[in-house]
Protein backbone atom coordinates (compact mmCIF):
# COMPACT_ATOMS: atom_id res chain seq x y z
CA UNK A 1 -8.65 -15.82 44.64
CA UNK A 2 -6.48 -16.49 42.32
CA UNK A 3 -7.27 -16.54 38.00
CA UNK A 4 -5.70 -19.33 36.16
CA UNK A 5 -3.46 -17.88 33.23
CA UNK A 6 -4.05 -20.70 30.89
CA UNK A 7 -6.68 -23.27 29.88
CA UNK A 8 -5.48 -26.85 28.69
CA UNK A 9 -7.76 -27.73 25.20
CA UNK A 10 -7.15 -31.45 24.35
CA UNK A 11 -8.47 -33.13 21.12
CA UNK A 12 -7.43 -36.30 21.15
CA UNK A 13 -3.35 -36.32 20.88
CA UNK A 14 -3.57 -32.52 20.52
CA UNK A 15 -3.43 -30.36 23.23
CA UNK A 16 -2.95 -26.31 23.51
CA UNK A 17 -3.16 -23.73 25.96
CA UNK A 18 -5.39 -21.04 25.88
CA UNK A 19 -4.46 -17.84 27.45
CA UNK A 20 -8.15 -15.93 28.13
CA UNK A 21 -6.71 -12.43 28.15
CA UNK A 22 -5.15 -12.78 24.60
CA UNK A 23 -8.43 -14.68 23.64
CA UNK A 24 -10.70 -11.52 24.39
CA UNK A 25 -8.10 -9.75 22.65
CA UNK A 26 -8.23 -11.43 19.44
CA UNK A 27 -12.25 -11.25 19.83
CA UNK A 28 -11.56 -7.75 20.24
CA UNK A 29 -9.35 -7.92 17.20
CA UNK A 30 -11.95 -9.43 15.23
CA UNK A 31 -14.72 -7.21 16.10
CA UNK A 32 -12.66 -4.55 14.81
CA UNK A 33 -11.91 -5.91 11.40
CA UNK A 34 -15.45 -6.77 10.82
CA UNK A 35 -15.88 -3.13 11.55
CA UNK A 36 -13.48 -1.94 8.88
CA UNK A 37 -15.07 -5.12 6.49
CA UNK A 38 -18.40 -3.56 6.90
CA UNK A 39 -17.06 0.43 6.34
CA UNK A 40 -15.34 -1.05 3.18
CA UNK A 41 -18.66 -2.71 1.65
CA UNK A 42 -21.57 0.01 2.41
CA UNK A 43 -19.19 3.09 2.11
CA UNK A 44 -18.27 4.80 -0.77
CA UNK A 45 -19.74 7.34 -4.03
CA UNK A 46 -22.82 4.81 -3.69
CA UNK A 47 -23.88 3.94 0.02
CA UNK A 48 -25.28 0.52 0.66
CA UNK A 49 -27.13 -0.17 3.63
CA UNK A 50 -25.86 -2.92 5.48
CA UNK A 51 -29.51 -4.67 5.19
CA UNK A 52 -29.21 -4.25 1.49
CA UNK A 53 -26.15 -6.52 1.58
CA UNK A 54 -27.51 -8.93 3.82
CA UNK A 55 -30.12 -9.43 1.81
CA UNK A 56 -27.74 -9.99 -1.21
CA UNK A 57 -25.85 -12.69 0.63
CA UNK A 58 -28.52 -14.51 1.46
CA UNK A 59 -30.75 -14.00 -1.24
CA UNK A 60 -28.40 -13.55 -4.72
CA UNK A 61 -29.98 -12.01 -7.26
CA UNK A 62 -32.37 -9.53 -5.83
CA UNK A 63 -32.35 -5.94 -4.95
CA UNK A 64 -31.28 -3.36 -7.43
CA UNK A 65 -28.73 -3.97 -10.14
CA UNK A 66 -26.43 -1.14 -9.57
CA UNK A 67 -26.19 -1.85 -6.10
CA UNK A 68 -25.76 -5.73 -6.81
CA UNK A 69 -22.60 -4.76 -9.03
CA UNK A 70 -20.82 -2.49 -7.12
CA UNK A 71 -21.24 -4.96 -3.75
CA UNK A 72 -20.85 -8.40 -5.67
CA UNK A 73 -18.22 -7.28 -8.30
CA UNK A 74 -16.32 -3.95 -6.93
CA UNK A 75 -16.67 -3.82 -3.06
CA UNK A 76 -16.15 -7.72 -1.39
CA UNK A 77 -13.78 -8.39 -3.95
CA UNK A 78 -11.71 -5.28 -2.66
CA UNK A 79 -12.67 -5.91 0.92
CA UNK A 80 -11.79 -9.54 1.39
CA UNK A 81 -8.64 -8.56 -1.05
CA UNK A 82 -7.63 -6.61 1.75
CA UNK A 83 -8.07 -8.47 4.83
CA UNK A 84 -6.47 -11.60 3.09
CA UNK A 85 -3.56 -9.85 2.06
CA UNK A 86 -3.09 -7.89 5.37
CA UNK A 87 -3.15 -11.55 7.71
CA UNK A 88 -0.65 -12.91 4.83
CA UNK A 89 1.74 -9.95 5.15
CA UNK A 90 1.54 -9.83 9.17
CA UNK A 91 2.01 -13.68 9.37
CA UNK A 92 4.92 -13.16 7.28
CA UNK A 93 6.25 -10.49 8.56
CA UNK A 94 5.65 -12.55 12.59
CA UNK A 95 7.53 -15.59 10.61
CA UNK A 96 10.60 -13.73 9.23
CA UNK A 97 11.53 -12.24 12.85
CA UNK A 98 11.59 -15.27 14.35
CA UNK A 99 13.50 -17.16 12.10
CA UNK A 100 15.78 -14.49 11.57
CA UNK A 101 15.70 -13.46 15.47
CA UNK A 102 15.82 -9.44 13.91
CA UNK A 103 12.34 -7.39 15.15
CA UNK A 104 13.66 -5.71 11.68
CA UNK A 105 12.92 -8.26 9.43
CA UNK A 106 10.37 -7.67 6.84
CA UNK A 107 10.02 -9.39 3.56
CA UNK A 108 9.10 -6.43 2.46
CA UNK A 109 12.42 -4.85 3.45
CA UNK A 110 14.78 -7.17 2.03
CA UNK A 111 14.25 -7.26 -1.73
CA UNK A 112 11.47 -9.55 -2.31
CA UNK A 113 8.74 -6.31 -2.74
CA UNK A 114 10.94 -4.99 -5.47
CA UNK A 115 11.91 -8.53 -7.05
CA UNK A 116 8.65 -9.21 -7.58
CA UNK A 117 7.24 -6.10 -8.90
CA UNK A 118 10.46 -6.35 -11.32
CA UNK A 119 9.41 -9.52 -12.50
CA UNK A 120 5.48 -8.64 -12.53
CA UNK A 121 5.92 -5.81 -14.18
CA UNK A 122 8.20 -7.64 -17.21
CA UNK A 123 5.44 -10.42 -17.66
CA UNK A 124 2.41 -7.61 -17.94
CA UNK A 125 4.30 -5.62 -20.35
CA UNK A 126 6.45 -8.57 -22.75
CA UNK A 127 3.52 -11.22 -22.24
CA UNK A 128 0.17 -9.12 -21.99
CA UNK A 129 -1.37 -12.69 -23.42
CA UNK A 130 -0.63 -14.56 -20.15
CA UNK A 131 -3.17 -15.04 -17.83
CA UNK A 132 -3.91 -14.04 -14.28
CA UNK A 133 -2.55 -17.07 -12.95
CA UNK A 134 1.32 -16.76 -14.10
CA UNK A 135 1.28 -13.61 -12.29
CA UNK A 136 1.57 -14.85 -8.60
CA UNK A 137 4.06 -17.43 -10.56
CA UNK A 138 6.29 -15.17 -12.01
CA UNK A 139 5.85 -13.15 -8.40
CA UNK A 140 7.08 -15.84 -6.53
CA UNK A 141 9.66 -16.41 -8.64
CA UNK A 142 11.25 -12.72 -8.74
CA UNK A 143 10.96 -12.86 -4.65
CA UNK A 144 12.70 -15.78 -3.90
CA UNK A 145 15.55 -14.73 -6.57
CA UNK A 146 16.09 -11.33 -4.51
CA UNK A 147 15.65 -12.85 -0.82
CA UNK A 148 18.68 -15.56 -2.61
CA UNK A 149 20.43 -12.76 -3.07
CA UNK A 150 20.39 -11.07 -0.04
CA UNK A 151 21.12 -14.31 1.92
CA UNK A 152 24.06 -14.58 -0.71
CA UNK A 153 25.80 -11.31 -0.40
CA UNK A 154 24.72 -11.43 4.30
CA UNK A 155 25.52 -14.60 4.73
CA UNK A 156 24.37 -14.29 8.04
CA UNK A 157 20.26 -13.58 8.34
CA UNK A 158 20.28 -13.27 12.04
CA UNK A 159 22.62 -9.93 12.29
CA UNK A 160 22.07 -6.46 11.19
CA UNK A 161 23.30 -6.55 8.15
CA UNK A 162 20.91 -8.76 6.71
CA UNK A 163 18.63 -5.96 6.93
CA UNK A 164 21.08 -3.60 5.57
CA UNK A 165 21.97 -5.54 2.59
CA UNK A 166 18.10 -6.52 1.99
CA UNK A 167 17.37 -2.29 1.73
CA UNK A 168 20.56 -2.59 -0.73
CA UNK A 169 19.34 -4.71 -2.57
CA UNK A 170 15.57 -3.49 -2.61
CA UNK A 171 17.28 -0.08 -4.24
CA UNK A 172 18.93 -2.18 -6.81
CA UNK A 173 15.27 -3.35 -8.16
CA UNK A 174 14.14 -0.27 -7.71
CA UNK A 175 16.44 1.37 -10.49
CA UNK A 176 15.17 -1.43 -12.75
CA UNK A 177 11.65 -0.55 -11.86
CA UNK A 178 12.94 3.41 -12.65
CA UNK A 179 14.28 2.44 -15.78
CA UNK A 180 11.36 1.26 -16.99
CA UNK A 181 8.71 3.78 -15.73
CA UNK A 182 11.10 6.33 -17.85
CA UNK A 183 11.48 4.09 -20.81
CA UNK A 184 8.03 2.01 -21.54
CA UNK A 185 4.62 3.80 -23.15
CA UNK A 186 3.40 5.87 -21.58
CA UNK A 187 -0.36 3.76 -20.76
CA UNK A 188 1.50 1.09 -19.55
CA UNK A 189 3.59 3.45 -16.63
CA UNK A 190 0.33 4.31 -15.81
CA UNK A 191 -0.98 1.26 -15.04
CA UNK A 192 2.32 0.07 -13.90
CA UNK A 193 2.40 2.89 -11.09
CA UNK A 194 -1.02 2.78 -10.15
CA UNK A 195 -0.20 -1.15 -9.77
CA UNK A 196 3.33 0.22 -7.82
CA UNK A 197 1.21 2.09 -5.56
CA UNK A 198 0.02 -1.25 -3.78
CA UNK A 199 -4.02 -0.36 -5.07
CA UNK A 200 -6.83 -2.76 -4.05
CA UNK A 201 -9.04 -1.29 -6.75
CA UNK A 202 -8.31 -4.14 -9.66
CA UNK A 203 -9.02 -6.94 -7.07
CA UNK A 204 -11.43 -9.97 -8.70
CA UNK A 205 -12.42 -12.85 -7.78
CA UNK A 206 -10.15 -14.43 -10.12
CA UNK A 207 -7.51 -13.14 -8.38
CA UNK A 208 -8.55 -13.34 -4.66
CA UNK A 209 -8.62 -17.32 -5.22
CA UNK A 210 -5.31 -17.38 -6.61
CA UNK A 211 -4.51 -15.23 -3.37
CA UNK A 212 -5.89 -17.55 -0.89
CA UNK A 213 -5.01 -20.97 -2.49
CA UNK A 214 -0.94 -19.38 -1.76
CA UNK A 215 -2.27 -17.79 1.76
CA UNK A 216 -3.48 -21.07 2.79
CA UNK A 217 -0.31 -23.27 2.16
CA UNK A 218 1.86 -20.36 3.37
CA UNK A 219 -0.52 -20.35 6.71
CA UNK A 220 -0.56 -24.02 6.55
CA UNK A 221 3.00 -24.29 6.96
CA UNK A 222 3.52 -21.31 9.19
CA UNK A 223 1.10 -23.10 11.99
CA UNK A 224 2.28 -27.12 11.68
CA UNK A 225 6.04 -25.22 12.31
CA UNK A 226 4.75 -23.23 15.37
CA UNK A 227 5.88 -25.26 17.95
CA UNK A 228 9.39 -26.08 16.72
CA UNK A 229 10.06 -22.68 15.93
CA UNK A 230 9.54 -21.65 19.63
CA UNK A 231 11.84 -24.58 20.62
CA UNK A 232 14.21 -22.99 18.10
CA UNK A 233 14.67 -19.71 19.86
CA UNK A 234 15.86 -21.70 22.60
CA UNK A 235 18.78 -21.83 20.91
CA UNK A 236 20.27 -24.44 18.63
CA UNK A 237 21.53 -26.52 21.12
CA UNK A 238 18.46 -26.77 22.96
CA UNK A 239 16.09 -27.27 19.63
CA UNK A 240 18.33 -29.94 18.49
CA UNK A 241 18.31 -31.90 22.06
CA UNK A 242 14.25 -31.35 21.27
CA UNK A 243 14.42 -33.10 17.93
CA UNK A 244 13.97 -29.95 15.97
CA UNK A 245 15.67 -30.28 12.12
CA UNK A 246 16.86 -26.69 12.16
CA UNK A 247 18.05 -26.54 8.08
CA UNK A 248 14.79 -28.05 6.92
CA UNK A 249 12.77 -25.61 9.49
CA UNK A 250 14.70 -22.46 8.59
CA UNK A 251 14.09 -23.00 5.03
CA UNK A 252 10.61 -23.58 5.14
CA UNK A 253 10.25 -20.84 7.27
CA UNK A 254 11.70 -18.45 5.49
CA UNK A 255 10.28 -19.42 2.33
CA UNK A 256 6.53 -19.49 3.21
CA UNK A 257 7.23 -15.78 4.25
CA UNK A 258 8.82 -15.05 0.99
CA UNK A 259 6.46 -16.67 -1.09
CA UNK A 260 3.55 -15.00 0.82
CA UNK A 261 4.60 -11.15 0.22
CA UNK A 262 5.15 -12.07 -3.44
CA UNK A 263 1.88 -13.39 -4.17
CA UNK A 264 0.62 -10.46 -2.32
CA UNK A 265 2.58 -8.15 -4.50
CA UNK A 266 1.77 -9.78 -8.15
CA UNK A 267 -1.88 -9.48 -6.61
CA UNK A 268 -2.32 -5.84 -5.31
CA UNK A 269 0.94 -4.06 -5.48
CA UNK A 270 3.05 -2.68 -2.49
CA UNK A 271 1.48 -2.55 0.44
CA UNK A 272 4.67 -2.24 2.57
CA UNK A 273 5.34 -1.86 6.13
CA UNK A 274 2.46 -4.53 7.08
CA UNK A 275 4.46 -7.35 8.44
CA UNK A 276 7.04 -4.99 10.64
CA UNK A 277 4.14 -3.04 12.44
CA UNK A 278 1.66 -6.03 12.82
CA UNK A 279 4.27 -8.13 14.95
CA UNK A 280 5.65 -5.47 16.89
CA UNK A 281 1.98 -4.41 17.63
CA UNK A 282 1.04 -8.06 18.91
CA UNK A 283 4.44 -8.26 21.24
CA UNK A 284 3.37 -5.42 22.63
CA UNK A 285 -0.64 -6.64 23.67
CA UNK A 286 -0.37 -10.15 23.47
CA UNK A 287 2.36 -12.91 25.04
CA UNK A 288 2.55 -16.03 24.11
CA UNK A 289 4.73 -18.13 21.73
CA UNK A 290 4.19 -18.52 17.68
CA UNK A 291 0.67 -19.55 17.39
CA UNK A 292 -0.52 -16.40 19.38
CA UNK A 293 2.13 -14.20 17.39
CA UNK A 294 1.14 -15.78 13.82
CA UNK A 295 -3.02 -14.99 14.79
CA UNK A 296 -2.10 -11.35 16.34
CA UNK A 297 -0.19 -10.49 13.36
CA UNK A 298 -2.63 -11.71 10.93
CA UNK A 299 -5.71 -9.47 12.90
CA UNK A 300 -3.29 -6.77 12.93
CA UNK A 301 -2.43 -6.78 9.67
CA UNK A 302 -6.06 -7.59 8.18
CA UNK A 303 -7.17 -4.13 10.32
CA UNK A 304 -3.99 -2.69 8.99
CA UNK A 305 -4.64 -2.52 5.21
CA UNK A 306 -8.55 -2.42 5.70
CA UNK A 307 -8.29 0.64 7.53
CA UNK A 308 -5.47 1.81 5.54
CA UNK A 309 -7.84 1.25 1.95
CA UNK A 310 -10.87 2.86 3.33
CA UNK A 311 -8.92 6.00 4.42
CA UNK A 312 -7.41 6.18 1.23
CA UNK A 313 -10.71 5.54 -0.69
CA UNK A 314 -12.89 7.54 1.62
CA UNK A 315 -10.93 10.28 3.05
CA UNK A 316 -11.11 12.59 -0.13
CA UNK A 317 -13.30 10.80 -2.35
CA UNK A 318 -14.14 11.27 -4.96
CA UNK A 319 -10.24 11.08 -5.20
CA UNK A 320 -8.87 7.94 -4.12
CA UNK A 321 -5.14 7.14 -2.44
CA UNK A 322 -3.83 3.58 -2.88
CA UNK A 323 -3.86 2.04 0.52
CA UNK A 324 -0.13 1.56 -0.22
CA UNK A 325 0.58 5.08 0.25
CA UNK A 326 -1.73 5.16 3.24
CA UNK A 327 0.51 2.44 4.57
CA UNK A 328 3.95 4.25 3.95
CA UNK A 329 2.84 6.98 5.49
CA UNK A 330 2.44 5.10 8.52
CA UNK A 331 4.87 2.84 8.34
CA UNK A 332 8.12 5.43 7.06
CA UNK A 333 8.26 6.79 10.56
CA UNK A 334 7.64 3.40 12.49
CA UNK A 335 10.47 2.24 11.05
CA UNK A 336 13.00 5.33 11.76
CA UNK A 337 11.58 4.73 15.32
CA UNK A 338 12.53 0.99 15.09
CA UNK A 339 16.20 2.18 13.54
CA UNK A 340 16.16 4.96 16.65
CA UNK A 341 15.14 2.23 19.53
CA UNK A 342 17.89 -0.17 17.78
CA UNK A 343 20.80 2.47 16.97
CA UNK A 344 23.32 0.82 19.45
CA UNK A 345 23.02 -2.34 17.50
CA UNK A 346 23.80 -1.23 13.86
């Protein structure tokens, strides 16, 4: 007998398929994160059993008040932090392939980590008065200058050289960055590197809504594109015969990803390598076309930094390693694997 491959769902003029197999796998997916959500809030130099919290979720205000602090001010703050930042980087990570047709496209690779953090870092330490919400601003701002820039000086953002002159121009920031750490006071390079070092520790609540106000229009937008972006890798021909606006499609898509990282930056610091692995990872268990890719990445990359922060934060406590260095560690030889796999191309 044979299985169907694909389920119509219609709601009124809407209609998708859904593939079972990459349905269980995104259950899967989710199971998993919820997993790492659940290490992240009762582990750590104060265990909370999981009851404990329930309780405090459903019933605010009672059970101890140490344990009500570090869960309700420290811990979910720093969890859901992570797993918001880790779907926005995957999605835009999934969303800056595509457009650019490169499986080496990363936001983070082409300037905007390093733009951002430039421009971060100069509001924290000129304008110390400012408050939270200039920083995803000023974050935004920094990241679409450097991804200009790079376009600029490519010309060309489906070729190799995009990439090339993105990691140029990422360097470039970076000896700003430099000249500051060896220049400013010497409190503010620490915070700044701790910042650098892509650290969930500092997340609020504050900040996480700032966070997912940008997460949802980026996601938003990412989504109500889906479809035309999968008639654009038809090729141009093709999408146009479809009715697909390829200038106003290629700049939204490329923006959304932009903006995306560089809220996720101002936020929590580099966490890089997130949106190359999280992709590749979903090509390689799920098929489908963008809607599958955008949910696979965003799993991935939720699972990606969770599991990244609790190593970090458990793995020699009490000494803790920003889930950004987990990450690089991870990611620096994924990508020399990428650059070995793609070596005829360059």
């Amino acid at each position: 007998m044979k299985t169907r491959m694909f389920y119509p769902l219609r709601l009124g003029p809407l209609s998708l398929l859904l593939r079972p197999a990459a349905l269980m796998l995104c259950a899967l997916l989710t199971a998993c994160v919820l997993l790492a959500a659940t290490v992240g809030v009762t582990r750590g130099s104060l265990p909370v059993p999981g009851a404990a919290i329930l309780r405090m979720l459903l019933y605010p205000g009672e059970g101890a008040a140490q344990q009500q602090f570090i869960v309700w001010d420290i811990r979910l703050p720093r969890m859901l932090m992570g797993l918001l930042c880790g779907a926005m980087l995957g999605m835009a990570g999934a969303a800056m392939q595509s457009i650019t047709r490169n499986g080496l496209a990363d936001p983070g690779l082409i300037g905007v980590k390093e733009g951002t953090s430039a421009v971060v870092l100069t509001l924290i330490i000129a304008f110390p008065s400012l408050g939270l919400i200039w920083r995803p601003v000023a974050g935004m701002a920094g990241g679409l200058l450097a991804a200009a820039l790079v376009i600029c000086l490519a010309r060309d953002v489906s070729r190799p050289r995009f990439i090339l002159v993105g990691i140029g121009v990422s360097w470039a920031f970076s000896a700003a960055i430099g000249v500051f750490i060896t220049t400013a006071d010497i409190r503010d390079v620490q915070t700044a590197l701790v910042w650098l070092a892509g650290s969930l520790h500092a997340a609020t609540w504050s900040l996480l809504g700032i966070t997912a106000f940008w997460g949802l229009a980026g996601g938003v937008a990412l989504y109500a594109t889906a479809r035309a972006s999968d008639a654009a890798l038809l090729g141009d021909e093709a999408a146009t015969g479809l009715g697909v606006r390829l200038r106003a499609l290629a700049r939204l898509r490329f923006a959304a990803p932009v903006l995306m990282t560089a809220v996720c930056v101002a936020c929590v610091g580099s966490l890089g390598f997130v949106g190359l692995i999280a992709p590749h990872m979903t090509r390689f268990a799920l098929r489908g076309g963008q809607v599958s890719l955008l949910s696979g990445s965003a799993l991935l990359g939720a699972l990606l930094v969770l599991v990244a922060d609790n190593v970090g934060r458990l793995a020699l406590a009490p000494l803790q390693i920003p889930a950004g260095i987990v990450m690089a560690l991870i990611g620096g030889p994924f990508f020399l694997l990428l650059l070995w796999r793609r070596r005829d191309q360059l």
